[in-house]
PDB file of N, CA and C in Angstrom:
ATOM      1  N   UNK A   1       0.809  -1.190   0.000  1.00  0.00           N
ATOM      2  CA  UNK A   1       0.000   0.000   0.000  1.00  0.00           C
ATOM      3  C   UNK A   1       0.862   1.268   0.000  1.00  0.00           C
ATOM      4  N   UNK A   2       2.368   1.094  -0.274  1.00  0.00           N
ATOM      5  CA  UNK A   2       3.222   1.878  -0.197  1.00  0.00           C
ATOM      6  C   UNK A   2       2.679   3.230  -1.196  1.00  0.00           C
ATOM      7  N   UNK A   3       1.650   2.883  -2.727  1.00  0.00           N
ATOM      8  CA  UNK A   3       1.477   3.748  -3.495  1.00  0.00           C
ATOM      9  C   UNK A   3       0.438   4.659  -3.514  1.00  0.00           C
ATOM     10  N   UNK A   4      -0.207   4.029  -2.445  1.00  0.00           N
ATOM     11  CA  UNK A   4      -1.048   5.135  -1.371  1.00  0.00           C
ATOM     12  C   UNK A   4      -0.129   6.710  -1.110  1.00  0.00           C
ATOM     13  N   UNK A   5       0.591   6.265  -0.570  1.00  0.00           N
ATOM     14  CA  UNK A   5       1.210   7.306  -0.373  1.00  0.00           C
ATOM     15  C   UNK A   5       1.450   8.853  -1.025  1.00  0.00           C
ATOM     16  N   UNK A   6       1.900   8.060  -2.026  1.00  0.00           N
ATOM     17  CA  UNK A   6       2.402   9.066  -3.466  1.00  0.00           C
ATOM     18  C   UNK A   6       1.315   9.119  -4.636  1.00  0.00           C
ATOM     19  N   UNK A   7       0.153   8.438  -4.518  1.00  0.00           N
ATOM     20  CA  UNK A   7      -0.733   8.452  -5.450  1.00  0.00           C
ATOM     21  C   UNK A   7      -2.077   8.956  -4.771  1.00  0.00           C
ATOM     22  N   UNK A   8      -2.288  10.529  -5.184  1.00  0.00           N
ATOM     23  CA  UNK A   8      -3.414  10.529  -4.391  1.00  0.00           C
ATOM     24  C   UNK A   8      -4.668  10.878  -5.259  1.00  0.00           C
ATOM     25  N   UNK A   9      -4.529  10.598  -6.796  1.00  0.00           N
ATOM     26  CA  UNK A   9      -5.607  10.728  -7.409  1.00  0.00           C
ATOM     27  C   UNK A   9      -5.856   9.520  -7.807  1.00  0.00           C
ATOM     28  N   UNK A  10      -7.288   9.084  -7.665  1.00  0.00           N
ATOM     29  CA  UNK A  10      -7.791   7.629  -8.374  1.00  0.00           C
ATOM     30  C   UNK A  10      -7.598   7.425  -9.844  1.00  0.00           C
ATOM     31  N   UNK A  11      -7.290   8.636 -10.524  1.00  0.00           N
ATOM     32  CA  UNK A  11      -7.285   8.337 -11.725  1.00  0.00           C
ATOM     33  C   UNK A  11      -5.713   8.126 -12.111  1.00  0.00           C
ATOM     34  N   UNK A  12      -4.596   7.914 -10.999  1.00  0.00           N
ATOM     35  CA  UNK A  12      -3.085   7.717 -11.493  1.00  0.00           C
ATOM     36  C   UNK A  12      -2.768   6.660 -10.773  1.00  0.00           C
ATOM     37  N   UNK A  13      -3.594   5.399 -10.583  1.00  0.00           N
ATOM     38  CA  UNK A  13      -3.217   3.901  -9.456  1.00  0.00           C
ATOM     39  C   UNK A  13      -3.104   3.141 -11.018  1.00  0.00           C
ATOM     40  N   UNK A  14      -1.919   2.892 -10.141  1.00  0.00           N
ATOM     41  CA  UNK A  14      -1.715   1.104 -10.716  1.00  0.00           C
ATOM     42  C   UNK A  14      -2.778   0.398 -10.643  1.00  0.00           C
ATOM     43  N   UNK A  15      -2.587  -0.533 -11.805  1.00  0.00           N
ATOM     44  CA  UNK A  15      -3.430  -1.581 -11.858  1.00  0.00           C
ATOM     45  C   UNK A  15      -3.801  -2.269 -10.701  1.00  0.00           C
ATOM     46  N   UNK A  16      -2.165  -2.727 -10.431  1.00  0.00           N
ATOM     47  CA  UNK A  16      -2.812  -3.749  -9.268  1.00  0.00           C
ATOM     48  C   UNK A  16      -3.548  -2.973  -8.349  1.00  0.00           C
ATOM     49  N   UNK A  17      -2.866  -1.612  -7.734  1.00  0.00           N
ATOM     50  CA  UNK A  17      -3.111  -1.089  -6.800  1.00  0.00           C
ATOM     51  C   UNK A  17      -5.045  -0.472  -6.898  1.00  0.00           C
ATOM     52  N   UNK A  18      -5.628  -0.588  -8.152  1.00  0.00           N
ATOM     53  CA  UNK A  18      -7.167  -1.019  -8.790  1.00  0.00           C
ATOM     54  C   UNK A  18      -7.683  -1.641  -8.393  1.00  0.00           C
ATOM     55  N   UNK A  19      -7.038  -2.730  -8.820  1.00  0.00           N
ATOM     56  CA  UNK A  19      -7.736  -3.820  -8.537  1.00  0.00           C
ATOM     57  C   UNK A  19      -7.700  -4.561  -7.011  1.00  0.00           C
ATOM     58  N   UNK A  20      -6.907  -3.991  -6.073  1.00  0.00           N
ATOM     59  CA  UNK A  20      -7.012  -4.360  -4.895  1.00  0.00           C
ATOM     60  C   UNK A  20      -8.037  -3.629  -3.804  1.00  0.00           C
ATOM     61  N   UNK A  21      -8.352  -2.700  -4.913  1.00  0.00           N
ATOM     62  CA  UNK A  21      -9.363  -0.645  -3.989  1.00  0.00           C
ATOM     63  C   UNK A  21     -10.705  -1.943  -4.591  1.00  0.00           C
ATOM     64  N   UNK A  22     -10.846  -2.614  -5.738  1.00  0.00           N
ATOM     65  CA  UNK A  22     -11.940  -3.349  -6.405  1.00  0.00           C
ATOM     66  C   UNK A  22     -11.905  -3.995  -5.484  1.00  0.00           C
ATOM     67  N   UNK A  23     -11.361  -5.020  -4.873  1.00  0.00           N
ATOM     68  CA  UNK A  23     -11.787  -6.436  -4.513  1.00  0.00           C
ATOM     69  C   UNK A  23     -12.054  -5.732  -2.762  1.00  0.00           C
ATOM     70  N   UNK A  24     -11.378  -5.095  -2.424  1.00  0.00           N
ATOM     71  CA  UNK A  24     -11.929  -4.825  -0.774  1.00  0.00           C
ATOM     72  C   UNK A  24     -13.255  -4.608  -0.668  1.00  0.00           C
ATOM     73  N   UNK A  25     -14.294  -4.118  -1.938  1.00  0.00           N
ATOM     74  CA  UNK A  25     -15.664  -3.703  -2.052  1.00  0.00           C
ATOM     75  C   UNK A  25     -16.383  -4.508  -1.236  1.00  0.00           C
ATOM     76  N   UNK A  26     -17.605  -4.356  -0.797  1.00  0.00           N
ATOM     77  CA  UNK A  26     -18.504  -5.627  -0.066  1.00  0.00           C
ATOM     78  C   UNK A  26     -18.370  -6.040  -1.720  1.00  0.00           C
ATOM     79  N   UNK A  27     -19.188  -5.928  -2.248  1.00  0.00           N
ATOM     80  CA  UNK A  27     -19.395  -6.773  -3.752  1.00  0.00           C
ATOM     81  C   UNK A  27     -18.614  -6.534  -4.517  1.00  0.00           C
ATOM     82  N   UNK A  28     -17.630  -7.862  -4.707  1.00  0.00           N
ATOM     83  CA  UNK A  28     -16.661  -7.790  -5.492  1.00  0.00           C
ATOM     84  C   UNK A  28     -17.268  -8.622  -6.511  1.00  0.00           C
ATOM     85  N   UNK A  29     -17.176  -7.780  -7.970  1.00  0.00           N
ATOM     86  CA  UNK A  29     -17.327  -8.006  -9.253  1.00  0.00           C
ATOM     87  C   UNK A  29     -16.613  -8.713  -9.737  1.00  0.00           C
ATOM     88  N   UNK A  30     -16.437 -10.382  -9.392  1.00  0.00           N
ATOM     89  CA  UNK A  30     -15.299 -11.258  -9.581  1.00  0.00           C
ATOM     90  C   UNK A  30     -15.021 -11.193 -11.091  1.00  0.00           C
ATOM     91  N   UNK A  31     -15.818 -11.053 -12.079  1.00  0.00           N
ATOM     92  CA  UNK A  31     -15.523 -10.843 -13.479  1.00  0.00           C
ATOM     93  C   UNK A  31     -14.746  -9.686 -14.089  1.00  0.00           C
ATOM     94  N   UNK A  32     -15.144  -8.525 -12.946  1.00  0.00           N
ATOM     95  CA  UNK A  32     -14.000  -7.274 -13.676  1.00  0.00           C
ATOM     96  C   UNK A  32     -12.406  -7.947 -13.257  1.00  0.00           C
ATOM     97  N   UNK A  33     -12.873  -8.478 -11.919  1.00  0.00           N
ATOM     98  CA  UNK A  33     -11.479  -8.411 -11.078  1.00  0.00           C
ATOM     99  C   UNK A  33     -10.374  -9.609 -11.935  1.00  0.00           C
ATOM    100  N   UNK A  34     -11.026 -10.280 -12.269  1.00  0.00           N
ATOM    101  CA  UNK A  34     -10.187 -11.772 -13.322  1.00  0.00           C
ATOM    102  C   UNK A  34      -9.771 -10.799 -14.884  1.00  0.00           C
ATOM    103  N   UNK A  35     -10.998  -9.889 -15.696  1.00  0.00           N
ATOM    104  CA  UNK A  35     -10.676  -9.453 -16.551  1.00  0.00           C
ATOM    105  C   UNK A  35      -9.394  -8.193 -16.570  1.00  0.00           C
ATOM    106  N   UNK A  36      -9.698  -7.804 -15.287  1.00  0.00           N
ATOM    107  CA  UNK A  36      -8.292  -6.953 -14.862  1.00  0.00           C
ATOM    108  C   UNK A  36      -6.564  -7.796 -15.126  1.00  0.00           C
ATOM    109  N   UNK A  37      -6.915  -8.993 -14.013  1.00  0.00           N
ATOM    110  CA  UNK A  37      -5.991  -9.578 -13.702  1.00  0.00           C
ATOM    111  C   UNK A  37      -5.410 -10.260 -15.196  1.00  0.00           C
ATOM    112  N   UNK A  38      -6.080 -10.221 -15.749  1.00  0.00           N
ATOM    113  CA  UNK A  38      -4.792 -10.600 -17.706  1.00  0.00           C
ATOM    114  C   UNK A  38      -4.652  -9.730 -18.320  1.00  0.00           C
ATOM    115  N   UNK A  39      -5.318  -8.832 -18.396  1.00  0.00           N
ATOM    116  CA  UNK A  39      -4.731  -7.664 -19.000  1.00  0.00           C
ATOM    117  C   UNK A  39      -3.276  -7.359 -17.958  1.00  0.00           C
ATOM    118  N   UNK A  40      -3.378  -7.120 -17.096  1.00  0.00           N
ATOM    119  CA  UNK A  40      -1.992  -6.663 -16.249  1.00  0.00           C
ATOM    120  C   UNK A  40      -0.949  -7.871 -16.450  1.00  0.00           C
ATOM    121  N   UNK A  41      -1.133  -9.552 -16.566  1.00  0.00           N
ATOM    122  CA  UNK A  41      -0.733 -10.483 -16.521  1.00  0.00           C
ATOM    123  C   UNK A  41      -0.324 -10.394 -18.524  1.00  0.00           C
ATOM    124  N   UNK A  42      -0.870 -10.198 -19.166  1.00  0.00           N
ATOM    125  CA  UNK A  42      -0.627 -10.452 -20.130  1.00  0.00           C
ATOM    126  C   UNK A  42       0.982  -9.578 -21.123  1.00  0.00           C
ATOM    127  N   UNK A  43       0.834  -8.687 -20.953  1.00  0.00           N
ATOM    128  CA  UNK A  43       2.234  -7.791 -21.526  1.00  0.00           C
ATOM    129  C   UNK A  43       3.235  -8.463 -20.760  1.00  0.00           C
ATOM    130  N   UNK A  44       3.727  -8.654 -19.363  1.00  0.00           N
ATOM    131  CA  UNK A  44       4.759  -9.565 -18.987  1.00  0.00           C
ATOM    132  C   UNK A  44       4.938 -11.065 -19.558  1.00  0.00           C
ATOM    133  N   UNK A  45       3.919 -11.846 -19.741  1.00  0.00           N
ATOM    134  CA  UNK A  45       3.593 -13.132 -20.611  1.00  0.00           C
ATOM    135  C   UNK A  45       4.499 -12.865 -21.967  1.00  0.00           C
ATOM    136  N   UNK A  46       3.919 -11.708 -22.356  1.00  0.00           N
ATOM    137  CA  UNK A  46       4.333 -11.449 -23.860  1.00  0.00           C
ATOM    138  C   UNK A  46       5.932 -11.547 -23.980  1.00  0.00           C
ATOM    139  N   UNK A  47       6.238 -10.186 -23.386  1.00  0.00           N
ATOM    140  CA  UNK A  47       7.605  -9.958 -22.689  1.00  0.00           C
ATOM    141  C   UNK A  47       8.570 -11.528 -22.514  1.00  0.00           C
ATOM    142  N   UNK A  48       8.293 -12.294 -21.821  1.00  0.00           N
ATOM    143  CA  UNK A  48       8.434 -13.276 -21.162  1.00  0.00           C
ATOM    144  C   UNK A  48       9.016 -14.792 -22.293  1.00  0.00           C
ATOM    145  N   UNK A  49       8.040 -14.742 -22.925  1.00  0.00           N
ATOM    146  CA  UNK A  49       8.199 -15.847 -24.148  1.00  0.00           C
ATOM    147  C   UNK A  49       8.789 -15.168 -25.450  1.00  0.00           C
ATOM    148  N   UNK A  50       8.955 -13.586 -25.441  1.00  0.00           N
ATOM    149  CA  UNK A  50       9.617 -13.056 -26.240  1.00  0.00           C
ATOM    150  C   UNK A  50      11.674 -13.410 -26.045  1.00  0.00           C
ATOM    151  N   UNK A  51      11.763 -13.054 -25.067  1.00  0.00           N
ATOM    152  CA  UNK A  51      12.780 -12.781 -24.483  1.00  0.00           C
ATOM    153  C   UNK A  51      13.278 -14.321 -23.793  1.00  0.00           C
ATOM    154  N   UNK A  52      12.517 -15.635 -23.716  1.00  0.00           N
ATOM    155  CA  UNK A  52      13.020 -16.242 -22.577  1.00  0.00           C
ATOM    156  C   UNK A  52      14.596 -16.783 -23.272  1.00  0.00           C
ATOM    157  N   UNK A  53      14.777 -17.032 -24.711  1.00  0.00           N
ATOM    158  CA  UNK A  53      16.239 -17.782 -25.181  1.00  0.00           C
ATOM    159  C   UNK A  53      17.357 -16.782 -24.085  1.00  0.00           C
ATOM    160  N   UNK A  54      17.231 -15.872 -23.853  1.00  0.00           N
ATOM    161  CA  UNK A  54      17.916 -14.774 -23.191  1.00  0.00           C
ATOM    162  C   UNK A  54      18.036 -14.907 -21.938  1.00  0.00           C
ATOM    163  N   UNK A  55      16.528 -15.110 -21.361  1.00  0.00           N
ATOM    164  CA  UNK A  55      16.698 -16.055 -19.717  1.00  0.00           C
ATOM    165  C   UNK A  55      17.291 -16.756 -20.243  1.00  0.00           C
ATOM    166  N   UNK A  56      17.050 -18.313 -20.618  1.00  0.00           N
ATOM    167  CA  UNK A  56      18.181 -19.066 -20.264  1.00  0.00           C
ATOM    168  C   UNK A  56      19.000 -19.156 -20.623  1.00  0.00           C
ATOM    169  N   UNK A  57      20.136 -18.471 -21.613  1.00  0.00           N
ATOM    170  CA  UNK A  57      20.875 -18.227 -21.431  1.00  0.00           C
ATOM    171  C   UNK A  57      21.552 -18.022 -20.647  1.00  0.00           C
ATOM    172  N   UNK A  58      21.210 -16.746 -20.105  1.00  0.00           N
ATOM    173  CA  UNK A  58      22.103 -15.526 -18.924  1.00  0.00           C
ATOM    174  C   UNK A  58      21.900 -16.961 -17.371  1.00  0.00           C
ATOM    175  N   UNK A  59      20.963 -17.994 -17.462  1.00  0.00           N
ATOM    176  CA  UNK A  59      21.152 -18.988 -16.235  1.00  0.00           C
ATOM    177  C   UNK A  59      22.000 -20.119 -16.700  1.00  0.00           C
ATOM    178  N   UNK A  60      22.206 -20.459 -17.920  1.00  0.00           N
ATOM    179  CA  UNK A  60      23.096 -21.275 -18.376  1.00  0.00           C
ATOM    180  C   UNK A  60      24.245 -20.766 -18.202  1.00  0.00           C
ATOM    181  N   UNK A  61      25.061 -19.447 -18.375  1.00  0.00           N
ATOM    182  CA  UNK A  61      25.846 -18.918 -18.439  1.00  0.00           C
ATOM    183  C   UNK A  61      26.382 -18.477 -16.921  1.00  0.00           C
ATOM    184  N   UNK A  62      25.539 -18.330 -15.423  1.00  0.00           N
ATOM    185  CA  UNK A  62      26.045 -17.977 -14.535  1.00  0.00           C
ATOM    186  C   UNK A  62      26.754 -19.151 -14.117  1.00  0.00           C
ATOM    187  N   UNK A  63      26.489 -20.683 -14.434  1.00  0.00           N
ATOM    188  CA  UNK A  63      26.884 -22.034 -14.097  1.00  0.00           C
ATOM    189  C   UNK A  63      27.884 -22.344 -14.410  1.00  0.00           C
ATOM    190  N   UNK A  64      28.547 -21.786 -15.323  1.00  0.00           N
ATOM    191  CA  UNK A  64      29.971 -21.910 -15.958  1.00  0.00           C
ATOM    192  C   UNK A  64      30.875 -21.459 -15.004  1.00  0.00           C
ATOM    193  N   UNK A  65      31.754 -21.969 -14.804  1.00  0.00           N
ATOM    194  CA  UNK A  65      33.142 -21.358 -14.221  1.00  0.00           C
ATOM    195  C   UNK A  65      34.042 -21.177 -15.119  1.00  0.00           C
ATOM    196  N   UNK A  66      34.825 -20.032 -15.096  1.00  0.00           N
ATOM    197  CA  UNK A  66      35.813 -19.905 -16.096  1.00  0.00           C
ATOM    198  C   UNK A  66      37.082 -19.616 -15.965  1.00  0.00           C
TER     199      UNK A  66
END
């Protein structure tokens, strides 16, 4: 809740920090809250399988001694 702090307009929160102000509601709208959760989940995914030859690499590569 650290972005409490420094964020004091609703319209400049993080996602997550959204979707966590969402789910404390008495009625949590479990369908926004899942449709939230891939959109925020999805660009790192992307990221992720873009880039992984590079992860493993850089973990193949710390194992080496040289």
């Amino acid at each position: 809740m650290n972005q409490l702090v420094y964020l004091n307009d609703q319209d400049m929160y993080t996602v997550a920090l959204g979707l966590s102000t969402l789910r404390s509601s008495l009625t949590s709208p479990m369908h926004l809250i899942m449709a939230g959760t891939m959109i925020m989940i999805i660009p790192a995914t992307i990221i992720f399988l873009v880039g992984q030859r590079y992860f493993t690499e850089g973990i193949a590569t710390t194992g080496i001694k040289g």
